[in-house]
PDB file of N, CA and C in Angstrom:
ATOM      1  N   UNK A   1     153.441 199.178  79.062  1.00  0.00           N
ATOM      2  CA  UNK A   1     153.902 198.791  80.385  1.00  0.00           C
ATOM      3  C   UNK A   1     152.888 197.860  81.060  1.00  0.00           C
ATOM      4  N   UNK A   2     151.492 198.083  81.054  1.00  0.00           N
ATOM      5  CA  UNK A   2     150.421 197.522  81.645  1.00  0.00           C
ATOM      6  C   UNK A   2     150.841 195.995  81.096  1.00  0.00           C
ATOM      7  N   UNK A   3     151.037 195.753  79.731  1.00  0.00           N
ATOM      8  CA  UNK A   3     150.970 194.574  78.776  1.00  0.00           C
ATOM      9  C   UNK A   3     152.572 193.597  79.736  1.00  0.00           C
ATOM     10  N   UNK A   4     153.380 193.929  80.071  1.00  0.00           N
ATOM     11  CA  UNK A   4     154.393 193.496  80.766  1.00  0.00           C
ATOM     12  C   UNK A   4     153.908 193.148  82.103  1.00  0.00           C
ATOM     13  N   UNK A   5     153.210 193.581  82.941  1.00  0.00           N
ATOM     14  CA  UNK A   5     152.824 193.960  84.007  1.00  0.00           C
ATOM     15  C   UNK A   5     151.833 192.467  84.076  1.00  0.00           C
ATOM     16  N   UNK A   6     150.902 192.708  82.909  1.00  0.00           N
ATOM     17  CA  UNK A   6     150.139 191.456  82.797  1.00  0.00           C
ATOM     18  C   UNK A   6     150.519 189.865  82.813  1.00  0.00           C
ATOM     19  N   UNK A   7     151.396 190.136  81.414  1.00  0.00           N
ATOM     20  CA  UNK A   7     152.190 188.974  81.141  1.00  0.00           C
ATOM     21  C   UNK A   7     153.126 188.550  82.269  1.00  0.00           C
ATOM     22  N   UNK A   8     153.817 189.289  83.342  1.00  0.00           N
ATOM     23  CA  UNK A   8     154.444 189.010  84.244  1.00  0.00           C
ATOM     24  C   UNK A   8     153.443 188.308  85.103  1.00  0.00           C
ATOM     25  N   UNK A   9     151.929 188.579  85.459  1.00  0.00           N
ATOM     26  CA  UNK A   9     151.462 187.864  86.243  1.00  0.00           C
ATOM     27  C   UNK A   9     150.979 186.720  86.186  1.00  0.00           C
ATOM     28  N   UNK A  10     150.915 186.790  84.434  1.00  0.00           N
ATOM     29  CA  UNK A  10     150.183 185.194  83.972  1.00  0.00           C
ATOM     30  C   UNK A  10     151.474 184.442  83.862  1.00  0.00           C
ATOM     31  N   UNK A  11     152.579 184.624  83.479  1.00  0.00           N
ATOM     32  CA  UNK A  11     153.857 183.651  84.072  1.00  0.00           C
ATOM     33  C   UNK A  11     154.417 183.398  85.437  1.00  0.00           C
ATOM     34  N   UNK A  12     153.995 184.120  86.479  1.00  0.00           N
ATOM     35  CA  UNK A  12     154.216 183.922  87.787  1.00  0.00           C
ATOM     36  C   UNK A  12     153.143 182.936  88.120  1.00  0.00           C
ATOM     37  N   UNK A  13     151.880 182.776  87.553  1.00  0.00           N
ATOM     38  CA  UNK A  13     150.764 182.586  88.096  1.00  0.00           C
ATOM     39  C   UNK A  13     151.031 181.051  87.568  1.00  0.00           C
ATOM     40  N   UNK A  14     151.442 180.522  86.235  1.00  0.00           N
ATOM     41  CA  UNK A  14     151.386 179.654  86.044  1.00  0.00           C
ATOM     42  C   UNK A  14     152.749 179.076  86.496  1.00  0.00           C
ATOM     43  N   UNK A  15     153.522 179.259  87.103  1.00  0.00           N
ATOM     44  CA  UNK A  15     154.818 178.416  87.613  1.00  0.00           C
ATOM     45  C   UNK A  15     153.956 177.906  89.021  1.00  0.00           C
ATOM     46  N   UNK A  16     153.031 179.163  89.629  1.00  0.00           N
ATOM     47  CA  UNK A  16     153.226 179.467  90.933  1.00  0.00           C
ATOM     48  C   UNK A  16     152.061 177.931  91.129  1.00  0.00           C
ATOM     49  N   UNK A  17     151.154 177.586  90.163  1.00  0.00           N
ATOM     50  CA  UNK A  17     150.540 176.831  90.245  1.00  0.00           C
ATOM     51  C   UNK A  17     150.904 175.589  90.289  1.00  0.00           C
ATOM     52  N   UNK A  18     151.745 175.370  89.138  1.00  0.00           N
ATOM     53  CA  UNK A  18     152.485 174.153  88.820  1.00  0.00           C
ATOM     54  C   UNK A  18     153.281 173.795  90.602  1.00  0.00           C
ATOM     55  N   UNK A  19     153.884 174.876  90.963  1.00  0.00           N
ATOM     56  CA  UNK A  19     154.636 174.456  92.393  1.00  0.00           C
ATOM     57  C   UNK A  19     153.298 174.128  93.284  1.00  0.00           C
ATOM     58  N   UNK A  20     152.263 174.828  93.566  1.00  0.00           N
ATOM     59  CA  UNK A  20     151.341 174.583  94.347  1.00  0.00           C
ATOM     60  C   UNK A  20     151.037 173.104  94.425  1.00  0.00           C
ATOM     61  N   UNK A  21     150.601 172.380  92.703  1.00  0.00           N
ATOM     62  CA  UNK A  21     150.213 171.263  92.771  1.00  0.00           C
ATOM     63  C   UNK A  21     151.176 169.946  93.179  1.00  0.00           C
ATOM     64  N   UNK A  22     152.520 170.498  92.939  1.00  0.00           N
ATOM     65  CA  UNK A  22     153.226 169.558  93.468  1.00  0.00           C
ATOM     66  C   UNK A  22     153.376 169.616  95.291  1.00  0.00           C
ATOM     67  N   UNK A  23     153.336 170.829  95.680  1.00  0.00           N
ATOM     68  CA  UNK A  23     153.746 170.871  97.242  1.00  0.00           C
ATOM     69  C   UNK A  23     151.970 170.286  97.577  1.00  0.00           C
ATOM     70  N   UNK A  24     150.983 170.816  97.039  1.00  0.00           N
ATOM     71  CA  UNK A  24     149.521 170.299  97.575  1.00  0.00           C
ATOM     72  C   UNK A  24     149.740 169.037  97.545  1.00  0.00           C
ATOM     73  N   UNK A  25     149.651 168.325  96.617  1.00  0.00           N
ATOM     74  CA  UNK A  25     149.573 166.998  96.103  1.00  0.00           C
ATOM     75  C   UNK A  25     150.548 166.533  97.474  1.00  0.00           C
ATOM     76  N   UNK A  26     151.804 166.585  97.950  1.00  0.00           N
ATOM     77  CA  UNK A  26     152.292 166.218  98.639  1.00  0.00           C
ATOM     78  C   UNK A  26     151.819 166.259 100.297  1.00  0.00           C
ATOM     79  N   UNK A  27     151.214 167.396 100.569  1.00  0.00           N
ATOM     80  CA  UNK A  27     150.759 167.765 101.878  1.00  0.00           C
ATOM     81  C   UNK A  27     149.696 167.140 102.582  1.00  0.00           C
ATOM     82  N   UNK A  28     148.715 166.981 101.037  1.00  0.00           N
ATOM     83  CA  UNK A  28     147.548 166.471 101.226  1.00  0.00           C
ATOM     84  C   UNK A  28     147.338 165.590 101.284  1.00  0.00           C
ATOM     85  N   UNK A  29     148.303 164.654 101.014  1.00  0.00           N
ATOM     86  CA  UNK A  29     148.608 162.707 100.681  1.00  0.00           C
ATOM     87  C   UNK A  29     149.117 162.746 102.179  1.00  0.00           C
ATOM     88  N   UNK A  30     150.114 163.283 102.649  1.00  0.00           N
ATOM     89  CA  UNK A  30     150.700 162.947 104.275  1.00  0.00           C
ATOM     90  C   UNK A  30     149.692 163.050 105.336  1.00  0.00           C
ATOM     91  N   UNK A  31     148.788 164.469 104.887  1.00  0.00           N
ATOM     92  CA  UNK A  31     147.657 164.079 105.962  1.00  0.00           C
ATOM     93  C   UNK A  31     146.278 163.082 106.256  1.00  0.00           C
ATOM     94  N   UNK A  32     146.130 162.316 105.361  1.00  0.00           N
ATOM     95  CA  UNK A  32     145.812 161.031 104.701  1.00  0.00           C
ATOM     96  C   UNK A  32     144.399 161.700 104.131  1.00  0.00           C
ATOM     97  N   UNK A  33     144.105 163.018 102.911  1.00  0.00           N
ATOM     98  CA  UNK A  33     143.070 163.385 102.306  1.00  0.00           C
ATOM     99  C   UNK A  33     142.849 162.304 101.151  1.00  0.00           C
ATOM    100  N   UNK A  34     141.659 161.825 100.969  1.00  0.00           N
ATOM    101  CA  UNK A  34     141.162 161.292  99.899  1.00  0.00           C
ATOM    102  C   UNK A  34     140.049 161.504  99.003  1.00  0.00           C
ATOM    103  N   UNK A  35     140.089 161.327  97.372  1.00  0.00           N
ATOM    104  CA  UNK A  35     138.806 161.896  96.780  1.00  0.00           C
ATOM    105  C   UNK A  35     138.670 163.098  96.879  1.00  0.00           C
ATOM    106  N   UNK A  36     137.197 163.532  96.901  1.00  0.00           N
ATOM    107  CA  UNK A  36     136.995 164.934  96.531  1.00  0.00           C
ATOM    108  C   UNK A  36     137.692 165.677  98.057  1.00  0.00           C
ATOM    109  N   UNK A  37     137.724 165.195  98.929  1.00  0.00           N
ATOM    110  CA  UNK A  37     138.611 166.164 100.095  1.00  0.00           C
ATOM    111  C   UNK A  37     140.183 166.447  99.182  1.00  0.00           C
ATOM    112  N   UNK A  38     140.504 165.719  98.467  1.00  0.00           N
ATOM    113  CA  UNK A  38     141.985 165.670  98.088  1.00  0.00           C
ATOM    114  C   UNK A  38     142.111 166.911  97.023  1.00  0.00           C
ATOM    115  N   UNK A  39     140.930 166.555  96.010  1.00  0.00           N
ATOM    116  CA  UNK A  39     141.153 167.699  94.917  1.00  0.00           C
ATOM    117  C   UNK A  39     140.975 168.962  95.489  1.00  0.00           C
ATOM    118  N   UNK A  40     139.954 169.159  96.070  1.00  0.00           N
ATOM    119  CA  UNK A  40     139.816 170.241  96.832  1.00  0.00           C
ATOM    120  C   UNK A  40     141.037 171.298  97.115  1.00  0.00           C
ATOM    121  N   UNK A  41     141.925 170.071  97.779  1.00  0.00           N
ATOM    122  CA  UNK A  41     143.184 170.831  99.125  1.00  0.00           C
ATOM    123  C   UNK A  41     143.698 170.807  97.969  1.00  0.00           C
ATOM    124  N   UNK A  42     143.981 170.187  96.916  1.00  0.00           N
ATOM    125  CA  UNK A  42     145.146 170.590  96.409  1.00  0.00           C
ATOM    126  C   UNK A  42     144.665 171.649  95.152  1.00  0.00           C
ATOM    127  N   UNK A  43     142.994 171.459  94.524  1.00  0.00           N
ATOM    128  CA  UNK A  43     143.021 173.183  94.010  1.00  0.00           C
ATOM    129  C   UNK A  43     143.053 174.070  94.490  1.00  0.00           C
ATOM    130  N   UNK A  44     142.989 174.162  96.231  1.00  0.00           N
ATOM    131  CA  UNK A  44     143.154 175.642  96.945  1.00  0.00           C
ATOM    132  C   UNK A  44     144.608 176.121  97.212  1.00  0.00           C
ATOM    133  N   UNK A  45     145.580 174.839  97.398  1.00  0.00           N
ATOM    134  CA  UNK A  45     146.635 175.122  97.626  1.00  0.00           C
ATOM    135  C   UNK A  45     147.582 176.023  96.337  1.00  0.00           C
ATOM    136  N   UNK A  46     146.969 174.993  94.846  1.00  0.00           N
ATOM    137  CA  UNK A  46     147.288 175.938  93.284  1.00  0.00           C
ATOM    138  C   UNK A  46     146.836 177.322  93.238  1.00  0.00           C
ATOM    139  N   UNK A  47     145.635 177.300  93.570  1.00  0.00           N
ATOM    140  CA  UNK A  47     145.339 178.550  93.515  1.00  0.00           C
ATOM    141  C   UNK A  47     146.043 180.126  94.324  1.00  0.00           C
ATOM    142  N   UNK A  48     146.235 179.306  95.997  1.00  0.00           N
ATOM    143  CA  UNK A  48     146.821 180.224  96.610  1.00  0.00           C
ATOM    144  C   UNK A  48     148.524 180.368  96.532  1.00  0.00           C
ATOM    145  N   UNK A  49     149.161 179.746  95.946  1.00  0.00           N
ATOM    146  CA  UNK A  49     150.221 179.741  95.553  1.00  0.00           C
ATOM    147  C   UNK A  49     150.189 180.609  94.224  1.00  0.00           C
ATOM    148  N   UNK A  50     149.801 180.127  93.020  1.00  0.00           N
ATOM    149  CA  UNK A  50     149.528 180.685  91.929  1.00  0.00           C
ATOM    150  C   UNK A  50     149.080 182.623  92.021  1.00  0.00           C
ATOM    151  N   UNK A  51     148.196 182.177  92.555  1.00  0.00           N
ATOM    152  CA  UNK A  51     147.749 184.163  93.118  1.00  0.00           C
ATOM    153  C   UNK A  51     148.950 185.064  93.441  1.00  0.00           C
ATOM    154  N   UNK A  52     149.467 184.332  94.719  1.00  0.00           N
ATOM    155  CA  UNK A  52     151.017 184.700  95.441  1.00  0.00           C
ATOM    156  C   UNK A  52     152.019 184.720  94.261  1.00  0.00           C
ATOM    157  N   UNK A  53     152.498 184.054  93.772  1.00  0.00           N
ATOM    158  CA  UNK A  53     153.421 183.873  92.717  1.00  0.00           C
ATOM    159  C   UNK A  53     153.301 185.266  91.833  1.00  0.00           C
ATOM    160  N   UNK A  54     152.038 185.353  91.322  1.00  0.00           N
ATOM    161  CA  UNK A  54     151.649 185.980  90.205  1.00  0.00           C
ATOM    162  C   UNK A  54     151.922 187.248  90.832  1.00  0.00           C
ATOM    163  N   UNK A  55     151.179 187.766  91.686  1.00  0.00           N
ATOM    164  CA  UNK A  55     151.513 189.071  92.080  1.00  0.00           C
ATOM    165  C   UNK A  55     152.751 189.375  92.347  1.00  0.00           C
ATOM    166  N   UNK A  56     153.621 188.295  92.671  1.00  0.00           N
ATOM    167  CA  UNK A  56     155.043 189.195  93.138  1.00  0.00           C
ATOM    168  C   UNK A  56     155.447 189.258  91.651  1.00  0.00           C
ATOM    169  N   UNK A  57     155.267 188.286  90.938  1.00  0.00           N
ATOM    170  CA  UNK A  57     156.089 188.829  89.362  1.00  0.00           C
ATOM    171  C   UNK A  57     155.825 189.971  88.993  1.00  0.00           C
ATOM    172  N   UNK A  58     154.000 190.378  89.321  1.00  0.00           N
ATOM    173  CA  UNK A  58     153.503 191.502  88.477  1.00  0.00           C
ATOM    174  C   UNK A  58     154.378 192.172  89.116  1.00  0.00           C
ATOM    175  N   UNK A  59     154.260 193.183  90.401  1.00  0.00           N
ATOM    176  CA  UNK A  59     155.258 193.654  90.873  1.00  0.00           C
ATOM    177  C   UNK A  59     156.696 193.739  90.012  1.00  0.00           C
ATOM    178  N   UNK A  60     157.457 192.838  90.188  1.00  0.00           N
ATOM    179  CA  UNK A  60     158.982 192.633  89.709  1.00  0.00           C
ATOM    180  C   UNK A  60     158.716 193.760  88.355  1.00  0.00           C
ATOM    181  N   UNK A  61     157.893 193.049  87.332  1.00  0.00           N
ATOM    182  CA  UNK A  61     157.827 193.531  85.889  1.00  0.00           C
ATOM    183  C   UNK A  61     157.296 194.625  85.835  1.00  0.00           C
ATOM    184  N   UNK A  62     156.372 195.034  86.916  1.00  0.00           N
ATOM    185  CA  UNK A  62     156.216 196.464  86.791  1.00  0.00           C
ATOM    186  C   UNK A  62     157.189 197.787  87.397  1.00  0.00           C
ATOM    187  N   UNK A  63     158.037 197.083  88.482  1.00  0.00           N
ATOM    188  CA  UNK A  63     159.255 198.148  88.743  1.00  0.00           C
ATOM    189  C   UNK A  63     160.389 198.006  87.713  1.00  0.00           C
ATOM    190  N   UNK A  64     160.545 196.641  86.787  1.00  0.00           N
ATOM    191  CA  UNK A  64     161.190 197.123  85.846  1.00  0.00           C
ATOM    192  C   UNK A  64     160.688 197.294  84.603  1.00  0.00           C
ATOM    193  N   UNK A  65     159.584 198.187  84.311  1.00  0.00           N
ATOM    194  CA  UNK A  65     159.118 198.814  82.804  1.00  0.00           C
ATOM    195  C   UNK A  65     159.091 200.107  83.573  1.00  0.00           C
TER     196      UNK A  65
END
């Protein structure tokens, strides 16, 4: 069950990122970030998306195992 639980978070985690970098990438270009201000916003934005993502899957996969 743990092994589901896991794998549910590393597939939430990696969608949740992939969406992060596209909504960062977008947010961070409108507010006119450039260079290292840019990578920045948009690895915090992957990350905090990705985290979020991941945990609700773990969740999901662990109420159903």
């Amino acid at each position: 069950c743990f092994d589901r639980v896991k794998m549910g978070f590393v597939m939430g985690c990696a969608v949740g990122m992939a969406a992060g970098a596209l909504f960062g990438t977008f947010s961070c270009l409108r507010i006119g970030m450039r260079g290292r201000e840019l990578m920045g916003g948009i690895g915090k934005t992957m990350m905090q998306s990705g985290g979020t993502f991941g945990t609700f899957m773990a969740i999901g996969m662990g109420i159903r195992c």
